[in-house]
Protein backbone atom coordinates (compact mmCIF):
# COMPACT_ATOMS: atom_id res chain seq x y z
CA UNK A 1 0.00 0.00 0.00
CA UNK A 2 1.22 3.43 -0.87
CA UNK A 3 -0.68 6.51 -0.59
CA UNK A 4 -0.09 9.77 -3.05
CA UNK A 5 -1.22 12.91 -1.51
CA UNK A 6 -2.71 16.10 -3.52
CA UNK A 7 -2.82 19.68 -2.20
CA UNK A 8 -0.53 18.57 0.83
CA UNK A 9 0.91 21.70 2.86
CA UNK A 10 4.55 21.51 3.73
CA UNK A 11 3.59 23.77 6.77
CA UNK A 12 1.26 21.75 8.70
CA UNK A 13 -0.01 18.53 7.21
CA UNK A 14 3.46 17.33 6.28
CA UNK A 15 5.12 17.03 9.36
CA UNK A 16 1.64 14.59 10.36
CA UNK A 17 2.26 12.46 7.20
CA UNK A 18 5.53 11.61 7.96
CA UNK A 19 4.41 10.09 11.38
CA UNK A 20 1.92 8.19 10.45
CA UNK A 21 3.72 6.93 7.83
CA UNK A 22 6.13 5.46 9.66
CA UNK A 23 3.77 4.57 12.25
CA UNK A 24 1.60 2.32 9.83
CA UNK A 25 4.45 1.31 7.94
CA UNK A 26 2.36 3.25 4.50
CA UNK A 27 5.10 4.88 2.28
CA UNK A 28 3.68 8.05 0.51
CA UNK A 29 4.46 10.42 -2.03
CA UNK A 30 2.87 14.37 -2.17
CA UNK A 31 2.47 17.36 -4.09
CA UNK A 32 1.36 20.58 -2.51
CA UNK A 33 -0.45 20.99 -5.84
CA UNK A 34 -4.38 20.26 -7.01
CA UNK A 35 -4.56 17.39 -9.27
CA UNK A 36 -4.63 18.35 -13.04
CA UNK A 37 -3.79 17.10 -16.18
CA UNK A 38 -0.43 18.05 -15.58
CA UNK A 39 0.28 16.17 -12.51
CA UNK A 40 -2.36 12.90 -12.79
CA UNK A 41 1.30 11.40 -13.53
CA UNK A 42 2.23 12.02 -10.41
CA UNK A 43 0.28 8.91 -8.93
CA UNK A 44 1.20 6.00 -10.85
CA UNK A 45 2.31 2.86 -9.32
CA UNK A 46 0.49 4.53 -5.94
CA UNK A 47 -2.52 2.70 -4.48
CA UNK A 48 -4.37 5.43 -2.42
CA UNK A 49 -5.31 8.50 -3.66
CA UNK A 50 -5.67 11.46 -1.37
CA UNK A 51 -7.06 15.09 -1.81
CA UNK A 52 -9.10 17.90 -0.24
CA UNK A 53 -12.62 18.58 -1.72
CA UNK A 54 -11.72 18.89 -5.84
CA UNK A 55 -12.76 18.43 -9.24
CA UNK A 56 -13.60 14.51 -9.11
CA UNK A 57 -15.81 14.50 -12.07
CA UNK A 58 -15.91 10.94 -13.89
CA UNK A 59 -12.79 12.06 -16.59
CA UNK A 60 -10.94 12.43 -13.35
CA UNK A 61 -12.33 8.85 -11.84
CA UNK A 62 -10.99 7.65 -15.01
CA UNK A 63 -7.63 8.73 -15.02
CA UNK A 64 -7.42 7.63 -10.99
CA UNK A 65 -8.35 4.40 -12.93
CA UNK A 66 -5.48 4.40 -15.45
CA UNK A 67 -3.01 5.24 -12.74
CA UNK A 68 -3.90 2.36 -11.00
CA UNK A 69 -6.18 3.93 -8.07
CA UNK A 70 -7.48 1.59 -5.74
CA UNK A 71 -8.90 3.79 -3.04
CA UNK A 72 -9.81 6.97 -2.71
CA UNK A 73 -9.26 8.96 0.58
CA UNK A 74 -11.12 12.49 1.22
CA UNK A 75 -9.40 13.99 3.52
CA UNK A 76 -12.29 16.20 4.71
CA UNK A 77 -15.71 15.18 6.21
CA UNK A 78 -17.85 15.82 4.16
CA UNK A 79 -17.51 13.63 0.67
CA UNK A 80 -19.85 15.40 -1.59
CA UNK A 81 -17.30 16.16 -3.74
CA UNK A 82 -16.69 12.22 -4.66
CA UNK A 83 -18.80 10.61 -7.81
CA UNK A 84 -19.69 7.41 -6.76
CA UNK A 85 -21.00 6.46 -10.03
CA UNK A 86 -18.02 6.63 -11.39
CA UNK A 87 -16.22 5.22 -9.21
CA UNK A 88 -18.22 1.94 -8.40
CA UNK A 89 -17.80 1.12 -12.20
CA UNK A 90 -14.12 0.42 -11.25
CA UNK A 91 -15.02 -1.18 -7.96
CA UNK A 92 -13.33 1.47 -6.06
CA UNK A 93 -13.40 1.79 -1.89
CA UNK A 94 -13.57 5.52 -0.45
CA UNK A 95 -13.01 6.83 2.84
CA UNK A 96 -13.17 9.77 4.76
CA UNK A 97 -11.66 11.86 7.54
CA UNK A 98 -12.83 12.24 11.27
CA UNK A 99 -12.00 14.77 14.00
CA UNK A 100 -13.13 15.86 17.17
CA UNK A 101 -15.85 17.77 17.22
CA UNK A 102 -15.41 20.51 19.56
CA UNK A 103 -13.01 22.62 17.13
CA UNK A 104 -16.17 23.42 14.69
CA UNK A 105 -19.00 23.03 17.23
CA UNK A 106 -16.77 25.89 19.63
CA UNK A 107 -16.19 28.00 15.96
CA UNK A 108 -19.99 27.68 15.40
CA UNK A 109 -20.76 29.09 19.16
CA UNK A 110 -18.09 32.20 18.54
CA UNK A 111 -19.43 33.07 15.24
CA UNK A 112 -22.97 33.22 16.85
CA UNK A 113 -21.73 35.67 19.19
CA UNK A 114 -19.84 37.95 16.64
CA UNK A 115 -23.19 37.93 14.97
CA UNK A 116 -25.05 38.64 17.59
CA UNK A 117 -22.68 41.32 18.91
CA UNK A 118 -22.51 43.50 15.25
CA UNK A 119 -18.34 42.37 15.84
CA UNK A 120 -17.95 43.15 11.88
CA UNK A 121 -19.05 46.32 12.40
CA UNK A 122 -17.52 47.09 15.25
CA UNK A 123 -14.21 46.33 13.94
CA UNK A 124 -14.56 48.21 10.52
CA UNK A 125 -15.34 51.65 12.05
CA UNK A 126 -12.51 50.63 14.78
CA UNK A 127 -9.86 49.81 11.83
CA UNK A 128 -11.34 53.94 10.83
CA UNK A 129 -10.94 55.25 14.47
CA UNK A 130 -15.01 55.42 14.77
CA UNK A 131 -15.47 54.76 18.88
CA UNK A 132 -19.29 55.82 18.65
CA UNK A 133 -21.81 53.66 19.73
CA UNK A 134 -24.33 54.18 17.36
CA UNK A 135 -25.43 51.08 15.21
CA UNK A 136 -23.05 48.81 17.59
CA UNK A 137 -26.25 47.66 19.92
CA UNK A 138 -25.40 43.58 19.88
CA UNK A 139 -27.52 40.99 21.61
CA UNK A 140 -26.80 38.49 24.41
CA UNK A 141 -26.86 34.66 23.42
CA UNK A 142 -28.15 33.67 27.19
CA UNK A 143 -31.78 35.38 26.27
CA UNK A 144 -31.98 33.96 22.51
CA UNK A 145 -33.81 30.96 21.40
CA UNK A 146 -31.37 29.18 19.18
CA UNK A 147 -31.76 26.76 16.72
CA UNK A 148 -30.02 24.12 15.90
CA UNK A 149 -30.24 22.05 12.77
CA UNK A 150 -28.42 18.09 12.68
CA UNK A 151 -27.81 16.79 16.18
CA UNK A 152 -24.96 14.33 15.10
CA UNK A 153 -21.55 15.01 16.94
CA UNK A 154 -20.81 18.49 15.85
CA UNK A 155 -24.55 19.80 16.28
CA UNK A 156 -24.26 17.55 19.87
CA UNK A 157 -21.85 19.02 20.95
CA UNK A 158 -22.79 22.38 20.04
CA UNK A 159 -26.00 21.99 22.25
CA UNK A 160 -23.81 20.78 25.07
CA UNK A 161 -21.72 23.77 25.23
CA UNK A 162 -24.65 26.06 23.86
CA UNK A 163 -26.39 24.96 27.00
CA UNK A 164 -23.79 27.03 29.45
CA UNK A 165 -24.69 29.65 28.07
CA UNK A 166 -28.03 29.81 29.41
CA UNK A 167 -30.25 30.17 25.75
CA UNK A 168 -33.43 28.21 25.12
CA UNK A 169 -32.30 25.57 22.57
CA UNK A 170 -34.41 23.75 19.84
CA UNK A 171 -33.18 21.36 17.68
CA UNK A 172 -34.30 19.05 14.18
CA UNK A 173 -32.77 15.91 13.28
CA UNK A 174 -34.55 12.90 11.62
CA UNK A 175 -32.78 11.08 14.26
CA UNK A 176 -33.05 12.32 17.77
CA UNK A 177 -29.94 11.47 20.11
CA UNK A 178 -31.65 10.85 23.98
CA UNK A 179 -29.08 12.07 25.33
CA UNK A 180 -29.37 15.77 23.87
CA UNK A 181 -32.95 15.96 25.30
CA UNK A 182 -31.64 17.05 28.68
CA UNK A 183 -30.24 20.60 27.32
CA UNK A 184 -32.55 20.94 23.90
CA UNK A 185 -36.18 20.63 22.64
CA UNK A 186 -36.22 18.44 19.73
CA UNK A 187 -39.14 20.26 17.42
CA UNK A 188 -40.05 19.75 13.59
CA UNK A 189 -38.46 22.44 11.19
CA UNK A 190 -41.22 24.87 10.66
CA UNK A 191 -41.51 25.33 14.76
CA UNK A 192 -37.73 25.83 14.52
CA UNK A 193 -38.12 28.60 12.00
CA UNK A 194 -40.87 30.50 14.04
CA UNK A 195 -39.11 30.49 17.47
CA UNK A 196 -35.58 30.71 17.06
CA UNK A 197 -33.60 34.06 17.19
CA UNK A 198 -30.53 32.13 15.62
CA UNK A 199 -30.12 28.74 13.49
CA UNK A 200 -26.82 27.18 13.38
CA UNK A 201 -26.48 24.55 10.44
CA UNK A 202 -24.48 20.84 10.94
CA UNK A 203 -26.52 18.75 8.75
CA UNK A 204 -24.68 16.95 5.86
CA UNK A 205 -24.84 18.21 1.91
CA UNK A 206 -27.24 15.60 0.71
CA UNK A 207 -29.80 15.52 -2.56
CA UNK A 208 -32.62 15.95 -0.05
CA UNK A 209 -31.27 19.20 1.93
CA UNK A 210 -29.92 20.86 -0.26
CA UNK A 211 -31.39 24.75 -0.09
CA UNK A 212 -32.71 23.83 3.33
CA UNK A 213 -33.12 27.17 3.86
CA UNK A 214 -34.91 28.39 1.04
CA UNK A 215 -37.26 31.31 0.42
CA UNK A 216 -39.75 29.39 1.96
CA UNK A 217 -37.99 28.52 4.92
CA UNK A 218 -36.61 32.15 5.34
CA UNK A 219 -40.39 33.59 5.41
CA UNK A 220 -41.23 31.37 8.62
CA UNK A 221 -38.72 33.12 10.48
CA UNK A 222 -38.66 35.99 13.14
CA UNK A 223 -37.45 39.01 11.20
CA UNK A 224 -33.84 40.18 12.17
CA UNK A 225 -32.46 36.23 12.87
CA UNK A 226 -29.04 35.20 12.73
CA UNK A 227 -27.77 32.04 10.46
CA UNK A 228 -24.93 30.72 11.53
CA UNK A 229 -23.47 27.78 8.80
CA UNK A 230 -19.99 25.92 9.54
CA UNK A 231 -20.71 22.74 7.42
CA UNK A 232 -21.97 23.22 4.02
CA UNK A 233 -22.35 25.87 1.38
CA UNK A 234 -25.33 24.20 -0.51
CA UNK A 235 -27.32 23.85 2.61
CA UNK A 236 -28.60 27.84 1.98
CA UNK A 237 -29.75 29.03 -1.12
CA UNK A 238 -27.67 31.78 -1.35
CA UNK A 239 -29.95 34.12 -3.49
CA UNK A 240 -32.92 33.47 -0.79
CA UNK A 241 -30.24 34.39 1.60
CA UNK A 242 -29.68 37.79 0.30
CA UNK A 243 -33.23 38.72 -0.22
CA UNK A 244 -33.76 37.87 3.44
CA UNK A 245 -30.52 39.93 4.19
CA UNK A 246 -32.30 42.91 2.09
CA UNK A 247 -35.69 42.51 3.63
CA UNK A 248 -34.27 42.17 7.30
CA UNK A 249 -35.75 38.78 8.28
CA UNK A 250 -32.19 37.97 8.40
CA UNK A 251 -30.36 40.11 10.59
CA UNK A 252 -26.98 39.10 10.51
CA UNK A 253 -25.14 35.86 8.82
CA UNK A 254 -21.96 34.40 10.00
CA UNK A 255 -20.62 31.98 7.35
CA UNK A 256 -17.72 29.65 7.04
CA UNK A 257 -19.11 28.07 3.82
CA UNK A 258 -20.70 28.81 0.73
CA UNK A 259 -22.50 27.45 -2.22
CA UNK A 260 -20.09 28.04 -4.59
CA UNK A 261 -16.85 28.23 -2.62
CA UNK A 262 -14.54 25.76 -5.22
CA UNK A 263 -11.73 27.34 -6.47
CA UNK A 264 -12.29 30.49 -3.93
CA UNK A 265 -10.47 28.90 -0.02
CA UNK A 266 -7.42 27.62 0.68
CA UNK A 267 -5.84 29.61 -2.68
CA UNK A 268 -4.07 33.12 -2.48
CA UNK A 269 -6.32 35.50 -4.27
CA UNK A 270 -5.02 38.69 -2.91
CA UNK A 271 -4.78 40.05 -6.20
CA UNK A 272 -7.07 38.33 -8.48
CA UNK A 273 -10.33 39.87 -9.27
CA UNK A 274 -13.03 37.07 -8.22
CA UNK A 275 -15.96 36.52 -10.34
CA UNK A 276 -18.46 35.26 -7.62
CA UNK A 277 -21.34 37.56 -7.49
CA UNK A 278 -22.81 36.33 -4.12
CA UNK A 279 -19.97 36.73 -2.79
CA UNK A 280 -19.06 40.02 -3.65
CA UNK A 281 -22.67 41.06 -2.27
CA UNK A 282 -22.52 39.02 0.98
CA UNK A 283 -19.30 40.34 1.68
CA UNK A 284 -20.67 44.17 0.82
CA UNK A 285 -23.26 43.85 3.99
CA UNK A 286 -21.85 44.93 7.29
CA UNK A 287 -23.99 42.27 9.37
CA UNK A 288 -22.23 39.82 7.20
CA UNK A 289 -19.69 37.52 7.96
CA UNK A 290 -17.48 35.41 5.96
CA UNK A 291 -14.77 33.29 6.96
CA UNK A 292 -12.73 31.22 4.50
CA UNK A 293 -13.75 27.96 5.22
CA UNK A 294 -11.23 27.26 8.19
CA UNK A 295 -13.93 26.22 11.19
CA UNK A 296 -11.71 22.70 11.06
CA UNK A 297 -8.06 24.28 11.53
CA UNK A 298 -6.87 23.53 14.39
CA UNK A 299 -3.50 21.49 15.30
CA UNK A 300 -5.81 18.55 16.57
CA UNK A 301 -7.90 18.38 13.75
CA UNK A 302 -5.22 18.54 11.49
CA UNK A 303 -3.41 16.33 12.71
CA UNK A 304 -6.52 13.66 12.65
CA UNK A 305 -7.36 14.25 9.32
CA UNK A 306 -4.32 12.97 8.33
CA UNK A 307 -4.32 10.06 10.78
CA UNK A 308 -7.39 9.16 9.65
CA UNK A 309 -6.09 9.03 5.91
CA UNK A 310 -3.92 6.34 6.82
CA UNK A 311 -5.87 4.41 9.44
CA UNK A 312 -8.11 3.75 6.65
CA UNK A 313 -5.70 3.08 4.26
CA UNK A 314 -4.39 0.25 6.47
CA UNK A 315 -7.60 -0.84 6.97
CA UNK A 316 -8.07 -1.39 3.41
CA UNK A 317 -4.80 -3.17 2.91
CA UNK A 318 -5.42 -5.13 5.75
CA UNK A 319 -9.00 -6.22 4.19
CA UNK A 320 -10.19 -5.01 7.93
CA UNK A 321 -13.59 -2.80 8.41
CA UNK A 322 -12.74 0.61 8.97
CA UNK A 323 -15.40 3.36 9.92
CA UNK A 324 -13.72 5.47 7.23
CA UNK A 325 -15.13 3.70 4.61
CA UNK A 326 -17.86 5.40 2.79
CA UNK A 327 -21.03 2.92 1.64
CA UNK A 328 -22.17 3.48 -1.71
């Protein structure tokens, strides 16, 4: 088994790789660049294949194919990115990445509070010397209602630690956990809407949720809300968004993802000019926030993403059951 990593950073992830490969005995090779047509070269004679979320359309499946590609390891959570079609016609295995979850469920909580608290604001007219009140009036967590939508670890935990704070907490997932019952009301999504003074996203990017909150959904809620979203772009329809952003039912937005965030994080763009439109108008509200995608980055989590690329790579060597592997 041999592993060839994609869009590996020298500054952080490398030092993990080298390890946990000599930990699991797993040579691997690495480039800090995207895959491409001018690289695919790169992983011949390599079993594993290893990237962050990127282009892997079925022309890419295919050359992962050619190479000789056995397995296919995401290191991120979330796999949406992957084309299972085209990769069960090769009989292909997948993985993916685990981490603990209090690094994006504690990101989620401080992003709520920078919401609530107008901290974009505040900072802008600091960064201009402006040290008048006026327009800074925030809100206190403790006396909001928040919402909470997916109760698996990372929306768990998030009730756990939301529940210090002293805020009425509801929560929707098509599969209530008993044990979050004891800080959080679990209610149906339209109650959710009504009552809560903030939302905070951790469901996974599926066919069925995608545009969860919709124009729909944004019309149930109380007008000057907070959305709070550290887990996937395509969860919000970002055009609803804006229109609720413009019509002040939403009343601020704190977001680590967005729909259409390829090709935008974890690049320099200092000096490129970016055609996103959304983007551009998101970022051009004040009770906006937008954070590059980096909820996750931590020293912990980075160092179990990569962990986990190789636990499961062992695992598939081994022909052991890992709970890396994705089903499909």
């Amino acid at each position: 088994m041999k592993i060839f990593f994609y869009a590996l950073r020298d500054y952080d992830e490398l030092p993990c790789a080298e390890k946990y490969s000599r930990e699991y005995g797993i040579p691997f090779g690495w480039t800090s660049a995207y895959p491409s047509a001018d690289n695919y070269g790169l992983m011949k004679g390599y079993d594993a294949f290893c990237c962050l979320p990127c282009d892997m359309s079925e022309p890419v499946i295919d050359k992962l194919h050619e190479e000789g590609i056995q397995y296919v390891l995401a290191r991120s959570i979330g796999y949406d990115h992957l084309n299972f079609e085209a990769m069960k016609k090769y009989g292909m295995r997948a993985a993916n990445v685990s981490y603990p979850p209090e690094t994006v469920a504690n990101y989620a909580i401080m992003l709520m509070m920078m919401a609530a608290r107008k901290a974009k604001e505040i900072m802008n007219r600091a960064d201009a010397q402006d040290y008048s009140l006026k327009g800074k009036l925030g809100r206190d967590i403790s006396g909001m209602t928040v919402g909470v939508i997916g109760t698996g670890r990372i929306g768990s935990t998030v009730i756990q630690h939301l529940s210090g704070f002293g805020c009425r907490i509801l929560c929707y997932d098509p599969y209530p956990r008993e044990e979050n019952k004891k800080y959080a009301e679990y209610v149906d999504l339209d109650t959710l809407y009504k009552e809560c003074d903030a939302i905070t996203l951790h469901a996974n990017a599926t066919k069925e949720n995608e545009h969860l909150l919709n124009e729909a959904a944004f019309a149930k809620m109380k007008r000057g809300m907070i959305i709070v979203n550290t887990s996937r772009g395509k969860l919000i329809d970002t055009d609803a968004l804006i229109h609720a952003l413009k019509d002040g039912i939403v009343g601020g937005a704190a977001l680590d993802v967005l729909e259409n965030e390829n090709g935008l994080y974890y690049y320099n763009r200092s000096v490129d000019l970016i055609d996103n439109d959304e983007m551009a108008i998101l970022r051009s509200f004040p009770n906006v926030l937008l954070m590059p995608h980096t909820a996750f980055y931590t020293e912990v989590v980075v160092d179990n993403m990569v962990k986990s690329c190789f636990e499961a790579a062992a695992a598939f060597e081994k022909g052991e059951p890992t709970y890396h592997e994705l089903k499909f």
